[in-house]
Protein backbone atom coordinates (compact mmCIF):
# COMPACT_ATOMS: atom_id res chain seq x y z
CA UNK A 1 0.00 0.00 0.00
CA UNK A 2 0.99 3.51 -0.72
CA UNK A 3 1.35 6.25 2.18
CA UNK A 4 1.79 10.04 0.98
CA UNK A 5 3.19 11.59 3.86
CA UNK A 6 2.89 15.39 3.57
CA UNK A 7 6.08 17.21 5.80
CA UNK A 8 8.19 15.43 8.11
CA UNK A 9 9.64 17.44 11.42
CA UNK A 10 13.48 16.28 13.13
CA UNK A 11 13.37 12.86 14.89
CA UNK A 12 11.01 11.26 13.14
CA UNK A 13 13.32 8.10 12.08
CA UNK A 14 11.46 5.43 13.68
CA UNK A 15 8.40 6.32 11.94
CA UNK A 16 9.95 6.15 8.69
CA UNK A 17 11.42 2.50 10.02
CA UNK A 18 8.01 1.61 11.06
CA UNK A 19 6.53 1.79 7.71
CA UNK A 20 9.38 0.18 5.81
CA UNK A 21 9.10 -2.59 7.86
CA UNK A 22 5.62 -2.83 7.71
CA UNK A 23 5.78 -3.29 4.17
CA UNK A 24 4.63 0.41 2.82
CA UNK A 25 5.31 1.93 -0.21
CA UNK A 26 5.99 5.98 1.22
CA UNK A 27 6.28 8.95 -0.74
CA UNK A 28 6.95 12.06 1.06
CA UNK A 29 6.29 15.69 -0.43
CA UNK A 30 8.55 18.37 1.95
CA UNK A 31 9.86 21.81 1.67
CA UNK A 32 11.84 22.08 4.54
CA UNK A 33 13.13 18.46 4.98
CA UNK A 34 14.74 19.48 8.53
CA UNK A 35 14.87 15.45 9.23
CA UNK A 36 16.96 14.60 5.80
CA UNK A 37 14.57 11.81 5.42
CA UNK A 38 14.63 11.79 1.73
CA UNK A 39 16.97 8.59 1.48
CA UNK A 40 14.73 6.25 3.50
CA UNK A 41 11.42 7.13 1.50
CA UNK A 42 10.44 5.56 -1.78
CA UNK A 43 9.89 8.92 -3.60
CA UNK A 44 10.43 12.34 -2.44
CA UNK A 45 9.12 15.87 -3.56
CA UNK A 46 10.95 19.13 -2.71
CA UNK A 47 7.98 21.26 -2.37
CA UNK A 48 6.39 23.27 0.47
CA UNK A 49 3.81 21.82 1.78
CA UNK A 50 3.38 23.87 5.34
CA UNK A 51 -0.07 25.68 6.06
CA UNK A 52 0.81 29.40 5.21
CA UNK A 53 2.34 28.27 1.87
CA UNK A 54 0.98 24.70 0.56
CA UNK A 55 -0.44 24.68 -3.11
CA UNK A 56 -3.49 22.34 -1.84
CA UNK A 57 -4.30 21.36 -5.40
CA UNK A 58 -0.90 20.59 -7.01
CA UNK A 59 -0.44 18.16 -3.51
CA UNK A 60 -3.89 16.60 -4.02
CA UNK A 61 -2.53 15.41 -8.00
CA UNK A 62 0.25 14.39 -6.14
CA UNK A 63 -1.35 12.43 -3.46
CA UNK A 64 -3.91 10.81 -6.27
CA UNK A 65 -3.19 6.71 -6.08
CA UNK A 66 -2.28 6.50 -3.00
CA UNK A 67 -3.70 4.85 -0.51
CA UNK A 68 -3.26 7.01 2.72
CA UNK A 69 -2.53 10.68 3.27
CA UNK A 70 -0.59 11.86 6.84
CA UNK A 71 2.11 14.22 8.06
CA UNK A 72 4.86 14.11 10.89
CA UNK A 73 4.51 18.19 10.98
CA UNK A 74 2.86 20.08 13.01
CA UNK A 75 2.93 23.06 10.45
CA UNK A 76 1.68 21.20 7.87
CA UNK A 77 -1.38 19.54 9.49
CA UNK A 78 -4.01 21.62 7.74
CA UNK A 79 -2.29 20.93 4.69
CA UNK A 80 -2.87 17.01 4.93
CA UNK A 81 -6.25 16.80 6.49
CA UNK A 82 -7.40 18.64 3.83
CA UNK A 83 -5.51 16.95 0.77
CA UNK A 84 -7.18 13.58 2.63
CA UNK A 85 -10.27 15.22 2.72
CA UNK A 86 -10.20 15.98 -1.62
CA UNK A 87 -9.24 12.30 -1.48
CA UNK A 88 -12.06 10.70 0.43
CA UNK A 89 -9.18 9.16 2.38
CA UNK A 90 -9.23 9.13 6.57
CA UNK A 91 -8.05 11.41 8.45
CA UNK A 92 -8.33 13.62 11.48
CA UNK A 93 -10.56 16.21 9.68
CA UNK A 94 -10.38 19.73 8.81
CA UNK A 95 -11.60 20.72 11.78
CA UNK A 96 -9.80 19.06 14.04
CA UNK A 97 -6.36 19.94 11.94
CA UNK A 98 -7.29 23.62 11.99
CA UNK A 99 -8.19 23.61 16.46
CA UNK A 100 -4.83 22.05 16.44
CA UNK A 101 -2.99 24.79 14.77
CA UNK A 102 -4.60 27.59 16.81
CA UNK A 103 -3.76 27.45 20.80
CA UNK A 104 -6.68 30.38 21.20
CA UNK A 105 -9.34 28.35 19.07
CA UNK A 106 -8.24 25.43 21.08
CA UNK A 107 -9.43 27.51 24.27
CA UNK A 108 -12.58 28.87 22.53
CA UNK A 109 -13.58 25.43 21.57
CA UNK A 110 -13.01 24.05 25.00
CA UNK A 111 -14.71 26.99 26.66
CA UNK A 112 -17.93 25.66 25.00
CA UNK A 113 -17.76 22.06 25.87
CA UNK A 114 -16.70 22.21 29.24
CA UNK A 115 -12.71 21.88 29.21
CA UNK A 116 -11.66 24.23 32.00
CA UNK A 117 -8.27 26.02 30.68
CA UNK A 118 -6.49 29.30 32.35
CA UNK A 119 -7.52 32.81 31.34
CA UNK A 120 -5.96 34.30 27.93
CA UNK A 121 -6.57 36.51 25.44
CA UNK A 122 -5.34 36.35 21.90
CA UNK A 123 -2.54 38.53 20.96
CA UNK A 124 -2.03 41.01 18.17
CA UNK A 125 -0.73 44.00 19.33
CA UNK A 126 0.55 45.24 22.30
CA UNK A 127 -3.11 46.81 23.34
CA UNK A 128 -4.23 43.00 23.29
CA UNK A 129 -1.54 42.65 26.44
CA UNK A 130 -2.32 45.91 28.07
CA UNK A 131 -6.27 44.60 28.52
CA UNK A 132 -5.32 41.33 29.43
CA UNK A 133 -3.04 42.93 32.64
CA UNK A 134 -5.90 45.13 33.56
CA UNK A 135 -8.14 42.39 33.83
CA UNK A 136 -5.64 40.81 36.65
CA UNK A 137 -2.04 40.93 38.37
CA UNK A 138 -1.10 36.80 38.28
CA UNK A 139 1.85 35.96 36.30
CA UNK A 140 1.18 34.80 32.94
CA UNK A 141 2.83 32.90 29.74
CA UNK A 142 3.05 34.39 26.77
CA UNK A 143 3.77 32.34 23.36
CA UNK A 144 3.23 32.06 19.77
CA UNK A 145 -0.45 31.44 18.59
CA UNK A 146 0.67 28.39 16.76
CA UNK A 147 4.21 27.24 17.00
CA UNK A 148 5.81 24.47 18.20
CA UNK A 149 8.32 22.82 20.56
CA UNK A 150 7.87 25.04 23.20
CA UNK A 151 9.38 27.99 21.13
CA UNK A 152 9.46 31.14 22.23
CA UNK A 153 7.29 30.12 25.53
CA UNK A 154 8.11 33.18 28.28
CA UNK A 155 7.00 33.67 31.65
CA UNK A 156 5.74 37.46 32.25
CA UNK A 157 4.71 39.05 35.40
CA UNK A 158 4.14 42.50 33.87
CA UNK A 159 2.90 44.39 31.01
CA UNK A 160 6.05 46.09 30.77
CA UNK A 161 7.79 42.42 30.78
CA UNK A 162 5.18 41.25 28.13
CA UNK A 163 5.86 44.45 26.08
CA UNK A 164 9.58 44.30 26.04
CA UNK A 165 9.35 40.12 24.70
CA UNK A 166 6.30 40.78 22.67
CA UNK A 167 8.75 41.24 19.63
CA UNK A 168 10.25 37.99 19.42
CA UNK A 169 7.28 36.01 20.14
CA UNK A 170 5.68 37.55 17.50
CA UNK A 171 8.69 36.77 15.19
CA UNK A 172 8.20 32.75 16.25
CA UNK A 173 4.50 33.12 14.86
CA UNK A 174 3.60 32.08 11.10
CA UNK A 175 0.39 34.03 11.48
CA UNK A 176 2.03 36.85 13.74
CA UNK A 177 -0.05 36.18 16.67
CA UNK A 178 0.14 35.11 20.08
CA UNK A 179 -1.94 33.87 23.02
CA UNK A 180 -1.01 35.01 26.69
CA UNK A 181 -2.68 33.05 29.59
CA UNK A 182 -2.35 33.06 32.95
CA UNK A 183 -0.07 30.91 34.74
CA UNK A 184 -1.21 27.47 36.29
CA UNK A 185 1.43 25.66 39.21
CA UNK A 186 1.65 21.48 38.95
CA UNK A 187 3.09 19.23 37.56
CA UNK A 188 2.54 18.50 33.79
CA UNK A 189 1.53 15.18 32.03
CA UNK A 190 0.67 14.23 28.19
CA UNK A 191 -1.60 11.21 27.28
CA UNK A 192 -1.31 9.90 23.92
CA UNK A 193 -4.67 8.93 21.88
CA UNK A 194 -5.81 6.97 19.14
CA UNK A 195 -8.99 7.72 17.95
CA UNK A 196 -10.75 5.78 14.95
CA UNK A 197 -14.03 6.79 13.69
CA UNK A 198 -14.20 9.04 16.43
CA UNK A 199 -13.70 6.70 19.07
CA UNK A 200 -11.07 6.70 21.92
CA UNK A 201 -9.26 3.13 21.58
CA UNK A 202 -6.29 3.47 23.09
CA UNK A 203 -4.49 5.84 25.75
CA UNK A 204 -1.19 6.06 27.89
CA UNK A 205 -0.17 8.80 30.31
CA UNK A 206 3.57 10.38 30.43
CA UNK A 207 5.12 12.03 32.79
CA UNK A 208 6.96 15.61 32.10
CA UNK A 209 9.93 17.89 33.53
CA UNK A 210 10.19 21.04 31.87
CA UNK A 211 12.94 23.78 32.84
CA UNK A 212 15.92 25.58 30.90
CA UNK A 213 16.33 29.40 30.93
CA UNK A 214 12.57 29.88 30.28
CA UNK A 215 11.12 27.14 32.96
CA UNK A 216 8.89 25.42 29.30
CA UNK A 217 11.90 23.39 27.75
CA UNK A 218 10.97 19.87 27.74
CA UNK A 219 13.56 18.46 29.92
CA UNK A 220 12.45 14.80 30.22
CA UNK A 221 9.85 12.42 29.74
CA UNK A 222 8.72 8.94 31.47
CA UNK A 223 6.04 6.34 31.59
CA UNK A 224 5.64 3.31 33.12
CA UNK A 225 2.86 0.28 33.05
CA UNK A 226 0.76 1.89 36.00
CA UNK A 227 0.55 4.83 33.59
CA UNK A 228 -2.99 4.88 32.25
CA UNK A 229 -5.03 7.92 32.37
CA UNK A 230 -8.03 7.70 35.31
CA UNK A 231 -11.83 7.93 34.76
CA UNK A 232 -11.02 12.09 35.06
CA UNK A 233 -8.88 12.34 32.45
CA UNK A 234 -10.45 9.59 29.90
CA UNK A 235 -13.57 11.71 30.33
CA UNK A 236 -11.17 14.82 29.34
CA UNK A 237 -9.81 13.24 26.31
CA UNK A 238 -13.72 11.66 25.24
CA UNK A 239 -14.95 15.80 25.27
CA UNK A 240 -12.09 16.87 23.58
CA UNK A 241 -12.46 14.03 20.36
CA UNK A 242 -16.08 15.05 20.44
CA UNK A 243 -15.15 19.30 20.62
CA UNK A 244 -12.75 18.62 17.87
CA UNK A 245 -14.28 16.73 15.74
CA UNK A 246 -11.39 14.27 15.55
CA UNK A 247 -12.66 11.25 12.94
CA UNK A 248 -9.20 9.47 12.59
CA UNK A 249 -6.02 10.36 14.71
CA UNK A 250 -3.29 9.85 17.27
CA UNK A 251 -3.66 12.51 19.57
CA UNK A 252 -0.98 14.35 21.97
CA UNK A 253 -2.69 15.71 24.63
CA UNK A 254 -1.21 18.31 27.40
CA UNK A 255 -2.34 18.76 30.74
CA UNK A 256 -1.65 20.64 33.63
CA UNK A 257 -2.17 19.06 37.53
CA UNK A 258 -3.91 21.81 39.51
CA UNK A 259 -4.31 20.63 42.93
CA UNK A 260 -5.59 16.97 41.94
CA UNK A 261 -7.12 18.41 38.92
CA UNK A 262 -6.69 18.05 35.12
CA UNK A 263 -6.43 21.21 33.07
CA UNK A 264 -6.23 21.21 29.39
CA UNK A 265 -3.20 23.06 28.44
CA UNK A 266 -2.91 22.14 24.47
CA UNK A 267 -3.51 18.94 22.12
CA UNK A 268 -2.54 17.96 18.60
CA UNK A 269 -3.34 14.98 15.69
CA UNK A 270 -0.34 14.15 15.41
CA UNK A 271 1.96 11.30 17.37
CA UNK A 272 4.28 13.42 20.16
CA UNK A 273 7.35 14.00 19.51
CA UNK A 274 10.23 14.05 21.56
CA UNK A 275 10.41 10.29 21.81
CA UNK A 276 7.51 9.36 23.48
CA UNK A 277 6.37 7.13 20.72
CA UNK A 278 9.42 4.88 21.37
CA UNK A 279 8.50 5.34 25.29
CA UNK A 280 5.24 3.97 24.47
CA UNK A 281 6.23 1.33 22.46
CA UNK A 282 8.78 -0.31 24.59
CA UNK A 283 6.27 0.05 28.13
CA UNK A 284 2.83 -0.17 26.58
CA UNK A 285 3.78 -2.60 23.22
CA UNK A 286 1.86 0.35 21.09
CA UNK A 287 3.64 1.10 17.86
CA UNK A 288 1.49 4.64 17.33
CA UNK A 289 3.31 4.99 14.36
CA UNK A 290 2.12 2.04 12.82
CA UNK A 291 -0.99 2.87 14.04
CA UNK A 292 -0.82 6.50 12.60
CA UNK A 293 -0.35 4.62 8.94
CA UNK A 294 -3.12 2.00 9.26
CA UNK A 295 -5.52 4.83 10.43
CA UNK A 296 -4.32 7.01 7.54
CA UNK A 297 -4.60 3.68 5.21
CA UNK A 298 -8.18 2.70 6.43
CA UNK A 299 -6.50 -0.74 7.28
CA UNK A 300 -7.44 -2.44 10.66
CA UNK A 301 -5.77 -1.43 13.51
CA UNK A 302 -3.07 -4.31 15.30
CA UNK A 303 -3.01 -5.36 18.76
CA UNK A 304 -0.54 -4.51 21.08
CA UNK A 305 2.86 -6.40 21.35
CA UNK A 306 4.60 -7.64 24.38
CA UNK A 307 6.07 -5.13 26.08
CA UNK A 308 9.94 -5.29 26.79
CA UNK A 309 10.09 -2.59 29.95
CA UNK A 310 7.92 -1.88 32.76
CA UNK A 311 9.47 1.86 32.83
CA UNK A 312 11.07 3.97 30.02
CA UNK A 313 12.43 7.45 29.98
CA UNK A 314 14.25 10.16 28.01
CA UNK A 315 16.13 13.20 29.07
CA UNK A 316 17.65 15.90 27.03
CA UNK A 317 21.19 18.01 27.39
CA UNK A 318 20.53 21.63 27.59
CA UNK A 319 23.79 22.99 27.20
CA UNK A 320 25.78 26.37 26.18
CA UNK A 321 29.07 27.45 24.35
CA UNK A 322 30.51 25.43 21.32
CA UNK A 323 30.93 22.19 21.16
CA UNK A 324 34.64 20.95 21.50
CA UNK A 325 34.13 17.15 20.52
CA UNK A 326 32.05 14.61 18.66
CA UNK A 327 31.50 12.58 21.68
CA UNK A 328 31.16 8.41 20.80
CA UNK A 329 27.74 6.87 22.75
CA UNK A 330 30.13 3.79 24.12
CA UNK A 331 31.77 6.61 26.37
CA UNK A 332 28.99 7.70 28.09
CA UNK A 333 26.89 4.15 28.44
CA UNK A 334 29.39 1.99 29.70
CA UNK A 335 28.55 0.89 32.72
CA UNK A 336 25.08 2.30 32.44
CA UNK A 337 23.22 -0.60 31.34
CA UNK A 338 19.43 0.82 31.95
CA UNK A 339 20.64 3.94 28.88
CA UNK A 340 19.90 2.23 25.43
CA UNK A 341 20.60 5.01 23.19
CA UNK A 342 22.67 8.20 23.46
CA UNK A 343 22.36 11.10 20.55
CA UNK A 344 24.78 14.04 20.33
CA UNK A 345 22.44 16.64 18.32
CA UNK A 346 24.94 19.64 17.83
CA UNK A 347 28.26 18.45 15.40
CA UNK A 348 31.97 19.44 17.40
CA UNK A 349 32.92 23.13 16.10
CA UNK A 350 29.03 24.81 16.50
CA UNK A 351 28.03 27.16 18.40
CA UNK A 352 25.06 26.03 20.66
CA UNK A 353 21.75 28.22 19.86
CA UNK A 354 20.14 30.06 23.10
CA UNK A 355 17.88 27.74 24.71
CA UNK A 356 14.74 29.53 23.83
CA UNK A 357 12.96 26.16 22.08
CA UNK A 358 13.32 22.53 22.10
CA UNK A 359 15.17 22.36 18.66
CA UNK A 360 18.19 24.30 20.56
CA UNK A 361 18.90 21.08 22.75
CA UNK A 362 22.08 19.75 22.52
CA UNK A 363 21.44 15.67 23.10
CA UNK A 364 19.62 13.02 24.63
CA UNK A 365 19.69 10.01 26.07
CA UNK A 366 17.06 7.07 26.13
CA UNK A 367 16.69 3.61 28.25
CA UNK A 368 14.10 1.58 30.27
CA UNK A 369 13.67 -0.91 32.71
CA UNK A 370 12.40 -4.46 33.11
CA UNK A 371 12.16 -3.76 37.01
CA UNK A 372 10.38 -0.79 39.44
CA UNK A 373 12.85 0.17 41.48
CA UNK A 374 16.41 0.52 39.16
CA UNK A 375 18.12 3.20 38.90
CA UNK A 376 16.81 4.26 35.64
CA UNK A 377 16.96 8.23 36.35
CA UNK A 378 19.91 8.30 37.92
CA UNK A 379 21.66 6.57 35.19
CA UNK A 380 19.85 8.94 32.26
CA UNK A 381 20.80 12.24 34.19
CA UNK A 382 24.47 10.53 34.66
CA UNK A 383 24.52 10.17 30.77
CA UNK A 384 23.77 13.37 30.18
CA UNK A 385 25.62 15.07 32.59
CA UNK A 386 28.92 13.16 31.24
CA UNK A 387 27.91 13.84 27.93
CA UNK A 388 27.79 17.61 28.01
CA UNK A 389 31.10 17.64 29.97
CA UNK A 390 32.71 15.05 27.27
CA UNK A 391 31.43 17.39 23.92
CA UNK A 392 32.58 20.75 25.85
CA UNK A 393 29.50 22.17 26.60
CA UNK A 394 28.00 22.48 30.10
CA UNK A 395 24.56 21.45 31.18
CA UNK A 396 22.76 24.60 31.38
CA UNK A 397 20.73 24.49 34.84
């Protein structure tokens, strides 16, 4: 069968692995092509194909004998729900795509079906941030409308704060807006979603640290077995399919613990990044990228494998100054047998980028457990630390 995969974001190798092995015929139509994924693809076509810029029509020609339609980019999800759409092929529907790709018509959606979410305003100007301040004094976040990987995510506590980083959010924004809310304390957690037909079938719950020089880099993430979402936040993730309008998807969904309670924070139809698909897969046996294809394809979904951890985790360098070294991954897990997989993302002789998004990350480092109580963390955080020191480049606290 033929899968027409419309944009492809960094880190997306397994997927690509996935369908090969699953015995798919993939074409991929990108742009950007910030993954370099046009070696492992059948057929690829250097054309732009995010929201702002897509030529709908020319990708639907494209797309025509294929058998499923899909992306692995968030900027392009519009783009592919509606070239599915022209197709009469599954997807996750227009609708659904276009909530995704707007944090405030995420919150004006789940205003009117009942998902509780901080107070914001939409922003377009600085009189936009002036009201919002005058309506209340509690700190706030302020980020692009519809970026992301946490770019360009601030914490203000003033207008004059907002003001003065107003500017660059803006810059981060394809549509030049921005949403400001106000700021909710807890923990955070994701649950991952696939939805067929509009049905929930299958969900796991991961754990998040976030931190860096802004307090929203993604800093880690973990699951376990015990992780399934309670009745709470099923219910949650049931109103949101049905608010959305989601017909055919995996889901990422983002929520905030507020005092024992779930608060949506922001959700998308696309698998999470970040690595929590291969979390998933090695604690929960759930290949979402397989199922991402065979809901794209129509084809039945497949039942879970065995899984080969009870716990699995990532964790991420954020680092500064220029890399001195290309550091070799036997260095840093020898010894350290819970840490499957070690990635050096920045090559020796670059500069690091400020931390201000998750792109800017300098490495990470991957494992899991067959037990409860190893010392899966500790080794991760081990990994990393050495492997900052070993490339030159000092964790950033």
């Amino acid at each position: 069968m033929r899968l027409f995969v419309i944009g492809a974001d960094p880190h997306r190798e397994r997927a690509f692995a996935t369908w090969a092995r699953a015995g798919l015929s993939v074409t991929l139509a990108d742009g950007v092509s910030a993954g370099g994924y046009e070696h492992v693809v059948d057929r690829f076509h250097p054309i732009e194909v995010r929201d702002e810029n897509a030529d709908t029509e020319w990708l639907v020609r494209m797309a025509a004998g294929h058998d499923g339609v899909t992306t692995l980019a968030e900027g392009a999800l519009v783009t592919a729900a509606t070239v599915a759409r022209k197709l009469g092929l599954p997807g996750p529907g227009v609708h659904a795509a276009r909530t995704a790709r707007s944090k405030v018509r995420q919150r004006e959606i789940g205003a009117r079906h009942g998902l509780a979410g901080p107070r914001y305003a939409a922003v377009r100007g600085p009189e936009d941030l002036g009201r919002f301040f005058a309506a209340g004094r509690a700190g706030a976040v302020l980020k692009p409308l519809d970026s992301a990987g946490s770019a360009a995510v601030v914490a203000v506590h003033t207008l004059d704060e907002a003001l003065d980083r107003w500017p660059r959010v803006r810059a981060t924004s394809p549509s030049r807006t921005g949403i400001v809310e106000e700021y909710l304390p807890g923990a955070e957690v994701s649950v991952e979603a696939v939805v067929r037909g509009g049905e929930v079938v299958f969900t796991s719950l991961t754990r998040k640290e976030t931190g860096g020089p802004t307090g929203f880099l993604e800093v880690a993430h973990a699951t376990g077995q015990a992780d399934r979402p309670g009745a709470e936040v099923s219910a949650l993730v049931d109103r949101l399919v049905t608010a959305w309008e989601v017909e055919s998807a995996v889901l990422h969904v983002e929520l905030k613990v507020d005092d024992a309670r779930f608060v949506l924070l922001e959700a998308t139809v696309r698998p999470a990044g970040d690595f929590i698909t291969e979390l998933v897969a090695a604690v929960h046996g759930r290949d979402l990228y397989l199922d991402q294809a065979r809901l794209a394809l129509g084809r039945p979904l497949t039942a879970d494998r065995p899984a080969r951890a009870r716990r699995a985790e990532v964790r991420f360098l954020l680092a500064s100054g220029t890399v001195r070294r290309t550091v070799s991954p036997v260095e840093v897990t020898a010894g350290r047998p819970y840490v499957k997989i070690v990635r050096q993302l920045a090559q020796a002789g670059c500069r690091l980028a400020p931390l201000t998004a998750n792109w800017a990350r300098a490495g990470y480092a991957l494992g899991w457990s067959t037990d409860d109580t190893g010392p899966l963390t500790g080794q991760l955080r081990a990994a990393i630390s050495d492997l900052g020191r070993l490339m030159g480049t000092p964790e950033v606290a």
